[in-house]
C-alpha atoms as a PDB file:
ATOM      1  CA  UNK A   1       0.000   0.000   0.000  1.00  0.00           C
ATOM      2  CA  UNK A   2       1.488   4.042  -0.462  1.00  0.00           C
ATOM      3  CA  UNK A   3       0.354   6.453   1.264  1.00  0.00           C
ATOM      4  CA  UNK A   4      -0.218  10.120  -0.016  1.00  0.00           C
ATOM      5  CA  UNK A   5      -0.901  12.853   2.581  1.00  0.00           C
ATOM      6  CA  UNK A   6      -4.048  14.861   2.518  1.00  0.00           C
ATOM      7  CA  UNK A   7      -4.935  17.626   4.530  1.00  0.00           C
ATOM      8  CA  UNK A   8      -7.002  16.770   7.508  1.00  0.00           C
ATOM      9  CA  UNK A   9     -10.164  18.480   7.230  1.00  0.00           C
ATOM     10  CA  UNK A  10     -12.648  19.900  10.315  1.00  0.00           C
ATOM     11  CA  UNK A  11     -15.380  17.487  11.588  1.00  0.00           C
ATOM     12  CA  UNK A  12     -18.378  17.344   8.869  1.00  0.00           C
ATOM     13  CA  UNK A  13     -21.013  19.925  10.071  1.00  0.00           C
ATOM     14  CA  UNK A  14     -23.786  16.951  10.291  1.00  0.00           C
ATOM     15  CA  UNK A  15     -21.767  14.557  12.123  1.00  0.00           C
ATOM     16  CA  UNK A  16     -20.565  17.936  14.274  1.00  0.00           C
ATOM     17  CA  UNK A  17     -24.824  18.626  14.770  1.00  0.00           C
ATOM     18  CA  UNK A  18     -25.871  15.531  15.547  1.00  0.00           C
ATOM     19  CA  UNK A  19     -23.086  14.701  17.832  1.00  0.00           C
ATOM     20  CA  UNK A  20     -23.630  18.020  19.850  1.00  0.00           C
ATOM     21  CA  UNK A  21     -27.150  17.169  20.482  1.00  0.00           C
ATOM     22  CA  UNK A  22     -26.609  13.805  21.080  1.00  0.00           C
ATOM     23  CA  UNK A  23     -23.980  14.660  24.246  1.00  0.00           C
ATOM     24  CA  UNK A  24     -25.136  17.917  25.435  1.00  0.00           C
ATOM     25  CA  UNK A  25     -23.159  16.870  29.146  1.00  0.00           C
ATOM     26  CA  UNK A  26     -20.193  16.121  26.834  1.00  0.00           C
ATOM     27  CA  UNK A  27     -17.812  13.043  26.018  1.00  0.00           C
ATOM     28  CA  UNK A  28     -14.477  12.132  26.345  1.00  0.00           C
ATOM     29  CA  UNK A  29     -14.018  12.032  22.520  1.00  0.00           C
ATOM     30  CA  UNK A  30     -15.744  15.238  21.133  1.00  0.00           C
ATOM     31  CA  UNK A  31     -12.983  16.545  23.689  1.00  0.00           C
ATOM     32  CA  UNK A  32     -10.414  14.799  22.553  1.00  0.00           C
ATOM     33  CA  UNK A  33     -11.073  16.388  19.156  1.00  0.00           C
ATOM     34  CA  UNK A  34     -11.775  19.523  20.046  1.00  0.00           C
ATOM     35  CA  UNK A  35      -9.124  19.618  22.471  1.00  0.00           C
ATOM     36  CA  UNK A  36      -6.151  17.690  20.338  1.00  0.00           C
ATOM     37  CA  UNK A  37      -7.665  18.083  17.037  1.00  0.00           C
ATOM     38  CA  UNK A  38      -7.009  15.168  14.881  1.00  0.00           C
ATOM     39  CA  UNK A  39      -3.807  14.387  16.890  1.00  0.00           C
ATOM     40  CA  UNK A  40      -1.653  13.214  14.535  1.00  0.00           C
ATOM     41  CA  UNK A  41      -1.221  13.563  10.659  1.00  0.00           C
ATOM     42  CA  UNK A  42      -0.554  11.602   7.932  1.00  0.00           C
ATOM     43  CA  UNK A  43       3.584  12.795   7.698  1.00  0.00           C
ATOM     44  CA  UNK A  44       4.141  11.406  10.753  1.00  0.00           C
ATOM     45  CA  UNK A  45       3.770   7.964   9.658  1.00  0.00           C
ATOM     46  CA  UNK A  46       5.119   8.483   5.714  1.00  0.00           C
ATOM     47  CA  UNK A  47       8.016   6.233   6.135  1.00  0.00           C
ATOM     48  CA  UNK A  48       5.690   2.891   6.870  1.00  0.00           C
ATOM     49  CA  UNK A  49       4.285   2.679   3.361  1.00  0.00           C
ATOM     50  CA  UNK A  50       5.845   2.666  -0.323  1.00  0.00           C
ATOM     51  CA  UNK A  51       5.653   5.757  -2.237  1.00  0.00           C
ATOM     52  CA  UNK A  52       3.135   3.749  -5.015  1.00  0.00           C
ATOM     53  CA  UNK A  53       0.449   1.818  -5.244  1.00  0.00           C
ATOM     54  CA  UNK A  54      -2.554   1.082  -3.569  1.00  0.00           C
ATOM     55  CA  UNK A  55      -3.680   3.564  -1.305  1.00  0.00           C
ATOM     56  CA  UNK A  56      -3.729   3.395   2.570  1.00  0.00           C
ATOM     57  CA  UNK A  57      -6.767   4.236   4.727  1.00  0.00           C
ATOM     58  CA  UNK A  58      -5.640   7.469   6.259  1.00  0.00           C
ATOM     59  CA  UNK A  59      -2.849   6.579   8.710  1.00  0.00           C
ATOM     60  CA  UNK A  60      -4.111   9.579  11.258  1.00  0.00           C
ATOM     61  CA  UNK A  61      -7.048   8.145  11.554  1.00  0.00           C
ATOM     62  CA  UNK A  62      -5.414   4.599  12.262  1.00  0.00           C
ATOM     63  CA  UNK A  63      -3.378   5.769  15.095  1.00  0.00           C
ATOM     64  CA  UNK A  64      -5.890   7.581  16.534  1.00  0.00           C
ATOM     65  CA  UNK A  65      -8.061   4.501  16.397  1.00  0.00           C
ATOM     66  CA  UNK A  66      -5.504   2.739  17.914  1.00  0.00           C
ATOM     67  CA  UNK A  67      -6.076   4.936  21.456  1.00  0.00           C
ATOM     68  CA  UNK A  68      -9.560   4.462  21.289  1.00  0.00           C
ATOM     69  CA  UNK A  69      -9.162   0.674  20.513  1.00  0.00           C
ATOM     70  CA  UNK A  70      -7.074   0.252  23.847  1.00  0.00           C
ATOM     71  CA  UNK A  71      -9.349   2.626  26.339  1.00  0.00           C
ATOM     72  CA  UNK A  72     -12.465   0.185  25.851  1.00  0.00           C
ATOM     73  CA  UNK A  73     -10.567  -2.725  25.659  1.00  0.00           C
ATOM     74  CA  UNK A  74     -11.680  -3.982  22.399  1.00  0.00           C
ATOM     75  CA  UNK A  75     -10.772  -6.054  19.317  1.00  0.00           C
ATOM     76  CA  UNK A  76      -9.921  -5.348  16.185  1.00  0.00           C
ATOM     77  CA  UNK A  77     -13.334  -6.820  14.883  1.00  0.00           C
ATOM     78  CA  UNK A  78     -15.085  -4.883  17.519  1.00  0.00           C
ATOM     79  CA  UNK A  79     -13.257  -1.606  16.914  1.00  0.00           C
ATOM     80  CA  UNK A  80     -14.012  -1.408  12.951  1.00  0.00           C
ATOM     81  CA  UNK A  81     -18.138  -2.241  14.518  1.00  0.00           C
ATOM     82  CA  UNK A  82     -17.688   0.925  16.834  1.00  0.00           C
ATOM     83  CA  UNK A  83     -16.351   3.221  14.150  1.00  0.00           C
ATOM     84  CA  UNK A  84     -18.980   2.590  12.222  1.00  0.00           C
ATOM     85  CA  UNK A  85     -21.720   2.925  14.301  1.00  0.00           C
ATOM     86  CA  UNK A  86     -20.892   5.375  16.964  1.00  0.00           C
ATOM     87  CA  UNK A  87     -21.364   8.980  16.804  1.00  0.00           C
ATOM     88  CA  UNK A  88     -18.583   9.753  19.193  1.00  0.00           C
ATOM     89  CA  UNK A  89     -16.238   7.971  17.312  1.00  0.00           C
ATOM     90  CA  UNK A  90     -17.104   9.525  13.921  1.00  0.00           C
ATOM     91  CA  UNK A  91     -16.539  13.007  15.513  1.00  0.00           C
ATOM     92  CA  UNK A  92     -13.447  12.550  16.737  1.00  0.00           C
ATOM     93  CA  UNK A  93     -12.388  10.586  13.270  1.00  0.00           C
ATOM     94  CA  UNK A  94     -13.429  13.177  11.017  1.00  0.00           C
ATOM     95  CA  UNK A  95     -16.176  11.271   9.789  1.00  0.00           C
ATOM     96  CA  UNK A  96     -19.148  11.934   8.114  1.00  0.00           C
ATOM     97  CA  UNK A  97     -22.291  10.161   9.519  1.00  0.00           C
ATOM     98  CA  UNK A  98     -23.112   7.775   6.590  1.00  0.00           C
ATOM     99  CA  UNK A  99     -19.238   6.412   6.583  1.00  0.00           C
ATOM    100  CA  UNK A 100     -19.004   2.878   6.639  1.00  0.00           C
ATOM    101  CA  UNK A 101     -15.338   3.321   8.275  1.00  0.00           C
ATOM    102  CA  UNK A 102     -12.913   0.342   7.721  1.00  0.00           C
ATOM    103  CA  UNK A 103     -11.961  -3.354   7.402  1.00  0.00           C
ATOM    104  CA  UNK A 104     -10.869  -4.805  10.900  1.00  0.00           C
ATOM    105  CA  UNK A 105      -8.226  -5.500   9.098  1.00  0.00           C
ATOM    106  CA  UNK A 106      -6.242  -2.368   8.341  1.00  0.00           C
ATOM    107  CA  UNK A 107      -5.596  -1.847  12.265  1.00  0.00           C
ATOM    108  CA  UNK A 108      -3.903  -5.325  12.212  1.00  0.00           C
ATOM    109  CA  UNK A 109      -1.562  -4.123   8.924  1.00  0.00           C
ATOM    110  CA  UNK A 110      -0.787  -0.964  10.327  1.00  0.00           C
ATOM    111  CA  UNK A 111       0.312  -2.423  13.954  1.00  0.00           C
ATOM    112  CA  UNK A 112       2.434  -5.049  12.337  1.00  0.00           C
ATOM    113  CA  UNK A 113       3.989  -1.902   9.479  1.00  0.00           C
ATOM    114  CA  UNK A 114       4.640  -0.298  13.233  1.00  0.00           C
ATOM    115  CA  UNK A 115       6.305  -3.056  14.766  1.00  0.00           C
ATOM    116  CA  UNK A 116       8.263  -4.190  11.463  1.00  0.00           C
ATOM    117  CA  UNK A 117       9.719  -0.457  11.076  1.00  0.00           C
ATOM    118  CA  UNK A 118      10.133  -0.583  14.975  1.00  0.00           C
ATOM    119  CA  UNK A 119       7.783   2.553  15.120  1.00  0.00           C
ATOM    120  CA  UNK A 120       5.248   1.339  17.861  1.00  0.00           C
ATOM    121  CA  UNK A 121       6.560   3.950  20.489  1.00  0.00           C
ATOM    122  CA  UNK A 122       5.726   6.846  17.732  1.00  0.00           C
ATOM    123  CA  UNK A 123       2.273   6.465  18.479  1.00  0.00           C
ATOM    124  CA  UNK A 124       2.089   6.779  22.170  1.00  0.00           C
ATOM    125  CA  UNK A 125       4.916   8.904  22.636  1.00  0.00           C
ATOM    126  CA  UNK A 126       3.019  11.487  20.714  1.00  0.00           C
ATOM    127  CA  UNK A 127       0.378  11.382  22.671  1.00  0.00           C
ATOM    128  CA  UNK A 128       2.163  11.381  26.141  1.00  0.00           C
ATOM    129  CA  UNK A 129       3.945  14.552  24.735  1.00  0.00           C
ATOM    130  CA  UNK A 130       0.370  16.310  24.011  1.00  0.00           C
ATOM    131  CA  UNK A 131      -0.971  15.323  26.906  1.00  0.00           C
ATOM    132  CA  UNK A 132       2.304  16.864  28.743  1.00  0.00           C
ATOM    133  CA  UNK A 133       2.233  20.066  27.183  1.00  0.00           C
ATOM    134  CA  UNK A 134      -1.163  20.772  28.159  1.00  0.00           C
ATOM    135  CA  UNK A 135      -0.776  19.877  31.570  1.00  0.00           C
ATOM    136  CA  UNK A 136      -3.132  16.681  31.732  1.00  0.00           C
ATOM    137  CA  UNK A 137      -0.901  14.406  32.569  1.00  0.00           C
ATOM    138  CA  UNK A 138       3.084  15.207  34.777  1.00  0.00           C
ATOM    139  CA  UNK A 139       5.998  14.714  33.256  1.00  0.00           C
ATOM    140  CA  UNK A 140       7.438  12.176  35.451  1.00  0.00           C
ATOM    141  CA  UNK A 141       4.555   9.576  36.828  1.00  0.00           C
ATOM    142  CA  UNK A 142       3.084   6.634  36.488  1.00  0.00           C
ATOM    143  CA  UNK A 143       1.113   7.808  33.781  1.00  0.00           C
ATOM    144  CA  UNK A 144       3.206   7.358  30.974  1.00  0.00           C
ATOM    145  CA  UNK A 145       1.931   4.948  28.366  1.00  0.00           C
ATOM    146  CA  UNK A 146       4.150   2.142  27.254  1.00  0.00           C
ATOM    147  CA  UNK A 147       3.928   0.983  23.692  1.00  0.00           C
ATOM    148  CA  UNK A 148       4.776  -2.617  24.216  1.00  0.00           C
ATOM    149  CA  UNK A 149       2.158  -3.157  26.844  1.00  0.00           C
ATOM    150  CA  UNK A 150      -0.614  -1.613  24.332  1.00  0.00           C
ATOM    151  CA  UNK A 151       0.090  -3.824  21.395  1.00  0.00           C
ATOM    152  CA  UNK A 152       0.198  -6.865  23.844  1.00  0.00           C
ATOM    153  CA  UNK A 153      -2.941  -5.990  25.020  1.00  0.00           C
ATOM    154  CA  UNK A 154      -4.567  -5.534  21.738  1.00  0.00           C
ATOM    155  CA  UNK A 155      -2.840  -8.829  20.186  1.00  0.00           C
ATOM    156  CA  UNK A 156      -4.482 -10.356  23.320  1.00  0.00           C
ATOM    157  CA  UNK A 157      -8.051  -9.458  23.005  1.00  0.00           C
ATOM    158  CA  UNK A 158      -7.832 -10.770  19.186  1.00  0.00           C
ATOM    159  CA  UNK A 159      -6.176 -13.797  20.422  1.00  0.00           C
ATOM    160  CA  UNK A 160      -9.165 -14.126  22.741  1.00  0.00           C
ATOM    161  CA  UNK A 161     -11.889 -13.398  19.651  1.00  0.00           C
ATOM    162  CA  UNK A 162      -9.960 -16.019  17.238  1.00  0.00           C
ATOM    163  CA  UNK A 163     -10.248 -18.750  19.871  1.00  0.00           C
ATOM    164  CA  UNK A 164     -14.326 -18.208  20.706  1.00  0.00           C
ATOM    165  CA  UNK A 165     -15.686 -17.621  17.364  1.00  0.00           C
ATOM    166  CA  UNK A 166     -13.407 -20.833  15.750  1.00  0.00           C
ATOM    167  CA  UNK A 167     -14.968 -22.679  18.350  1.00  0.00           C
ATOM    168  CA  UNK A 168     -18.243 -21.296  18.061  1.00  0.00           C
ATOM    169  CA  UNK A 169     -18.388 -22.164  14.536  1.00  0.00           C
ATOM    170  CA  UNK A 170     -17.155 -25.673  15.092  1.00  0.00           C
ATOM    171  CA  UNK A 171     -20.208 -26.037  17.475  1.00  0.00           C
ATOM    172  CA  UNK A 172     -22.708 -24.750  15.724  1.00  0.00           C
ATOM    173  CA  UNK A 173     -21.293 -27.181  12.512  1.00  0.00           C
ATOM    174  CA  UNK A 174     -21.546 -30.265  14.718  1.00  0.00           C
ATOM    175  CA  UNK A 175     -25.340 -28.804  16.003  1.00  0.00           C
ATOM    176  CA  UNK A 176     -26.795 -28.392  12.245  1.00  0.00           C
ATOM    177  CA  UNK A 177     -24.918 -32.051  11.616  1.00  0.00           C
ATOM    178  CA  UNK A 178     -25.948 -34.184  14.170  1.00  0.00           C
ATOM    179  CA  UNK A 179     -28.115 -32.349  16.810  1.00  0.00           C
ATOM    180  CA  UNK A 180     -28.616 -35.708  19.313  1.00  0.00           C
ATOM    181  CA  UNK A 181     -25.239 -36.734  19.318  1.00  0.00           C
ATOM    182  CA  UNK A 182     -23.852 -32.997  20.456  1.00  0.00           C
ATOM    183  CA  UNK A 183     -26.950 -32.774  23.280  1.00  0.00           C
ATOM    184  CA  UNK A 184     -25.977 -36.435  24.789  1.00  0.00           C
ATOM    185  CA  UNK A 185     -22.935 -34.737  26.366  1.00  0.00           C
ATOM    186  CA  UNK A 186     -22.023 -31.220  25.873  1.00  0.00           C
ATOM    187  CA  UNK A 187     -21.843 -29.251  29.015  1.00  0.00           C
ATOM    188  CA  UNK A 188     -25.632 -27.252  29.913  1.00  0.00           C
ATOM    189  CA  UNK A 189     -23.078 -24.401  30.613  1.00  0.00           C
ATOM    190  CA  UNK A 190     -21.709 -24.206  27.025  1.00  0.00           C
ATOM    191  CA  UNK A 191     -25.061 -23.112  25.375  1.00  0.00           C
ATOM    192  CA  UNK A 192     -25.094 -20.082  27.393  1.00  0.00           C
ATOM    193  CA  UNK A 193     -21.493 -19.690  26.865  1.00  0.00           C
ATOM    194  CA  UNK A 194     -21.022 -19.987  23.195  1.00  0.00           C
ATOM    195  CA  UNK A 195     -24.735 -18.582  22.117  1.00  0.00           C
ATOM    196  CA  UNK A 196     -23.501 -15.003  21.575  1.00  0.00           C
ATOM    197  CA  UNK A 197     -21.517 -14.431  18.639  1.00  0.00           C
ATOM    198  CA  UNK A 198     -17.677 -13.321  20.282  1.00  0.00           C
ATOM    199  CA  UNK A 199     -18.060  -9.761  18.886  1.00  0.00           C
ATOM    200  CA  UNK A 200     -20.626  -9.214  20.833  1.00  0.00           C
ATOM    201  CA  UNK A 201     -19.012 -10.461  24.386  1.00  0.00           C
ATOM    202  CA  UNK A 202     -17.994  -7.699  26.671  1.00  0.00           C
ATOM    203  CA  UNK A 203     -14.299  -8.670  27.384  1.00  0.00           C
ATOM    204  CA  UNK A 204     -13.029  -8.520  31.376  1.00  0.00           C
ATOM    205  CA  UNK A 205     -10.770  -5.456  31.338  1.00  0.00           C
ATOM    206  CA  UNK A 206      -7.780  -7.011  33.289  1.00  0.00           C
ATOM    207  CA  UNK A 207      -4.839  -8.919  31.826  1.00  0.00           C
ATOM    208  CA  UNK A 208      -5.593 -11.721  34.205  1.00  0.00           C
ATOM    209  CA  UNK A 209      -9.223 -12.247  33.743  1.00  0.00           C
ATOM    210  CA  UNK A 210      -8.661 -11.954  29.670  1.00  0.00           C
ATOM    211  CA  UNK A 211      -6.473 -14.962  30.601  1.00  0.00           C
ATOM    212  CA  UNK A 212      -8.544 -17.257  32.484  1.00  0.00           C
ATOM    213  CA  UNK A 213     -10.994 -16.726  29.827  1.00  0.00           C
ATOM    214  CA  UNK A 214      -8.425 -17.559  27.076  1.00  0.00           C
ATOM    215  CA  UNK A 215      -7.780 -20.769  29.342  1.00  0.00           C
ATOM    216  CA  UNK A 216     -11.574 -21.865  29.337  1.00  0.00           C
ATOM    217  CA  UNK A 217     -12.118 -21.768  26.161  1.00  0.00           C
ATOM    218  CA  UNK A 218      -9.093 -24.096  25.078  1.00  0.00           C
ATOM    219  CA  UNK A 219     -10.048 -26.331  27.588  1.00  0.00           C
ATOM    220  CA  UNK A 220     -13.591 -26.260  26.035  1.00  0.00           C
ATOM    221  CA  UNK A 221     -12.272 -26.828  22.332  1.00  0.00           C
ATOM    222  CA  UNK A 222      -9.963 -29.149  23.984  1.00  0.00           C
ATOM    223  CA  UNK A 223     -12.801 -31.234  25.416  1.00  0.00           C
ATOM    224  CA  UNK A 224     -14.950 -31.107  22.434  1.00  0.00           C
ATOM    225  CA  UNK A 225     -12.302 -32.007  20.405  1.00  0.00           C
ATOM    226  CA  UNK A 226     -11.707 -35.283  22.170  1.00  0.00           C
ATOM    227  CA  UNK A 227     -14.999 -35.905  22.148  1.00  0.00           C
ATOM    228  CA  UNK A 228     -14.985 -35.439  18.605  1.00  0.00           C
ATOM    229  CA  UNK A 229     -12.236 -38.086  18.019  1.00  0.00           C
ATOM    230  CA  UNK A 230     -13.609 -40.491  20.293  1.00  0.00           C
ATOM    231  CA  UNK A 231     -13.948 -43.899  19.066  1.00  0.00           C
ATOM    232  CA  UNK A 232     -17.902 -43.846  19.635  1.00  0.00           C
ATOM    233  CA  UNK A 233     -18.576 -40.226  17.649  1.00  0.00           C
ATOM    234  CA  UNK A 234     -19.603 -40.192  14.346  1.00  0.00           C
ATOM    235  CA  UNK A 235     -17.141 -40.343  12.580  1.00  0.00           C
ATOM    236  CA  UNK A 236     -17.992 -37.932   9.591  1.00  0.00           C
ATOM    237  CA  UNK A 237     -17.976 -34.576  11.841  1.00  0.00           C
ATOM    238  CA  UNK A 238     -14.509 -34.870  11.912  1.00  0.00           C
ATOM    239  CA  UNK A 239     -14.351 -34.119   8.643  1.00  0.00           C
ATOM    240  CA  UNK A 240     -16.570 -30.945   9.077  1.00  0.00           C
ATOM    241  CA  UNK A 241     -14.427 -27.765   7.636  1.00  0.00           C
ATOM    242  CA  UNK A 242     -15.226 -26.403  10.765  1.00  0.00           C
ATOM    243  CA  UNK A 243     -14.470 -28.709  12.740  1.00  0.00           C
ATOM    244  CA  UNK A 244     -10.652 -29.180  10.897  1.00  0.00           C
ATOM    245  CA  UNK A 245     -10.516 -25.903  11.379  1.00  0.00           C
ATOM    246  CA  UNK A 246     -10.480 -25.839  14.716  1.00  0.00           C
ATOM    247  CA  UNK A 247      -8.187 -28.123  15.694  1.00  0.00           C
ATOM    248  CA  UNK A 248      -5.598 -26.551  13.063  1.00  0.00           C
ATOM    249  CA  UNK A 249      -6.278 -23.370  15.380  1.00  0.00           C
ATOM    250  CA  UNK A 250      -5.892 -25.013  18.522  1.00  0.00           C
ATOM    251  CA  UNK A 251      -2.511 -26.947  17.828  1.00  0.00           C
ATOM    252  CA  UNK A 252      -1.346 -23.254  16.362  1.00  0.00           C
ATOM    253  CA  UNK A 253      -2.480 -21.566  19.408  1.00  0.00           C
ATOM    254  CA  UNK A 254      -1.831 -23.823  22.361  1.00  0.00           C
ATOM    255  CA  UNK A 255       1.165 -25.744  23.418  1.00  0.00           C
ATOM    256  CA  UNK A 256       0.680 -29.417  24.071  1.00  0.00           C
ATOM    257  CA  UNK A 257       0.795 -31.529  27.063  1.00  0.00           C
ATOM    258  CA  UNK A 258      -0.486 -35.418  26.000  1.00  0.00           C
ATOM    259  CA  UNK A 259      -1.869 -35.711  22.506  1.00  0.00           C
ATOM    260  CA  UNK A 260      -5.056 -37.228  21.899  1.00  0.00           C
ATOM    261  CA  UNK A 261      -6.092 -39.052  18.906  1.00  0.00           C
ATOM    262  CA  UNK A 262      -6.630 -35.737  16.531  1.00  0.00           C
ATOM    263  CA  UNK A 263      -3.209 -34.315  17.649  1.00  0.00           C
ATOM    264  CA  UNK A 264      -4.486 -32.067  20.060  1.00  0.00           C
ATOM    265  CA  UNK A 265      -3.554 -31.226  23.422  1.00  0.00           C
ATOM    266  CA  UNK A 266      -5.586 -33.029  26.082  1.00  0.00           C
ATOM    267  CA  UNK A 267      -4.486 -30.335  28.734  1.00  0.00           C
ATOM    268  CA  UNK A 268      -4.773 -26.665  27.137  1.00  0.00           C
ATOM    269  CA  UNK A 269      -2.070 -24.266  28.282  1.00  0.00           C
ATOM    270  CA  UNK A 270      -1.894 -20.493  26.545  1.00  0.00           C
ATOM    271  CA  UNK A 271       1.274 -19.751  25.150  1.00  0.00           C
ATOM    272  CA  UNK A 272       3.383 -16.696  24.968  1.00  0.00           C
ATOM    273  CA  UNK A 273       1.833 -15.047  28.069  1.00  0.00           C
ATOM    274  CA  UNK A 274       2.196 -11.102  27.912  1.00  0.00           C
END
């Protein structure tokens, strides 16, 4: 992708109307724009993308996403859903209201173009320096945002939405396949569990809770895949795309401790911990 600056226009007068009436008490990102503008600009980040070819979504915008993405704690999935259909968001992005936004999957390129040019503190150093200069935040103090712990925590709530959704799709494979044989032992607790598509799951904001939730649901796709490839199953739902797909995730994304019969691990343990 190139990238070719453009100058960053004021919020559309609409999206500016609408949002005004909508938070009359105020919100933390009509003052972020009005108070920091757009934040960054397109220069900044010139040297992350080739001089030709297809254009970039505006790399600004991307950054600035980035902050928003790690206040709520959300994925990348559930970030692109926000910008799209929040108000707040739109303001602060430059947006006008009809804008569709972006593909959850620019915020994955541009984190990995920031890591691979070893550019990840650009975008939170900026910010601490903003924030310093008006007086929001001191100098010295625990304030100070690091980089590294941002992208971990980011990586880690998509880790966490790549994990539930394979496995809810496995399920729901094996349900439309052979309804009796999944009812005869899944756990009651699972259909309350796995009913909600992961998007729309509300993700515990601490790096411990993320994990004990990344830990039940590879013991869950752990136990369902040994069910699966137990001798009495029926055999044909291990052929279910699905279901292959799912254990191809699960021996990517968990270490192993005892195989069972489909090469997966029997006990579940996360890896690379951050």
């Amino acid at each position: 992708m190139s990238m070719h600056p453009q100058r960053i226009d004021p919020v559309p007068a609409e999206t500016a109307r609408v949002a005004r009436a909508a938070f009359r008490k105020g919100n933390l990102y009509l003052r972020i724009r009005d108070e920091l503008g757009s934040l960054y600009e397109d220069e900044q980040f010139a040297d992350l993308f080739a001089r030709r070819g297809q254009p970039a979504e505006a790399p600004w915008r991307l950054a600035l996403v980035c902050i928003f993405q790690f206040l709520e704690d959300l994925s990348d999935r559930q970030t692109a859903d926000a910008v799209r259909s929040r108000i707040d968001l739109k303001y602060a992005l430059g947006l006008e209201l009809p804008d569709e936004g972006f593909d959850a999957s620019l915020l994955c390129e541009f984190r990995e173009r920031l890591l691979a040019h070893q550019a990840e503190q650009r975008v939170f150093e900026h910010l601490v320096n903003q924030l310093q200069q008006r007086g929001w935040i001191k100098k010295r103090g625990i304030q100070r945002t690091d980089s590294t712990h941002v992208l971990a925590a980011v990586r880690r709530l998509n880790r966490l939405e790549l994990l539930g959704e394979t496995l809810r799709a496995a399920l729901n494979a094996v349900a439309k396949e052979d309804p009796d044989w999944l009812k005869g032992w899944v756990p009651l607790v699972w259909f309350e569990r796995y009913s909600q598509r992961v998007e729309e799951w509300r993700w515990p904001g601490a790096k411990g809770q993320q994990e004990q939730v990344m830990d039940q649901i590879g013991q869950d796709g752990s136990l369902f895949l040994s069910a699966l490839w137990n001798e009495l199953a029926p055999g044909r739902l291990r052929y279910l795309s699905e279901v292959q797909g799912l254990r191809r995730t699960w021996v990517q994304q968990f270490f192993q401790a005892g195989k069972s019969a489909c090469g997966c691990a029997i006990k579940m343990i996360c890896p690379q911990r951050t």
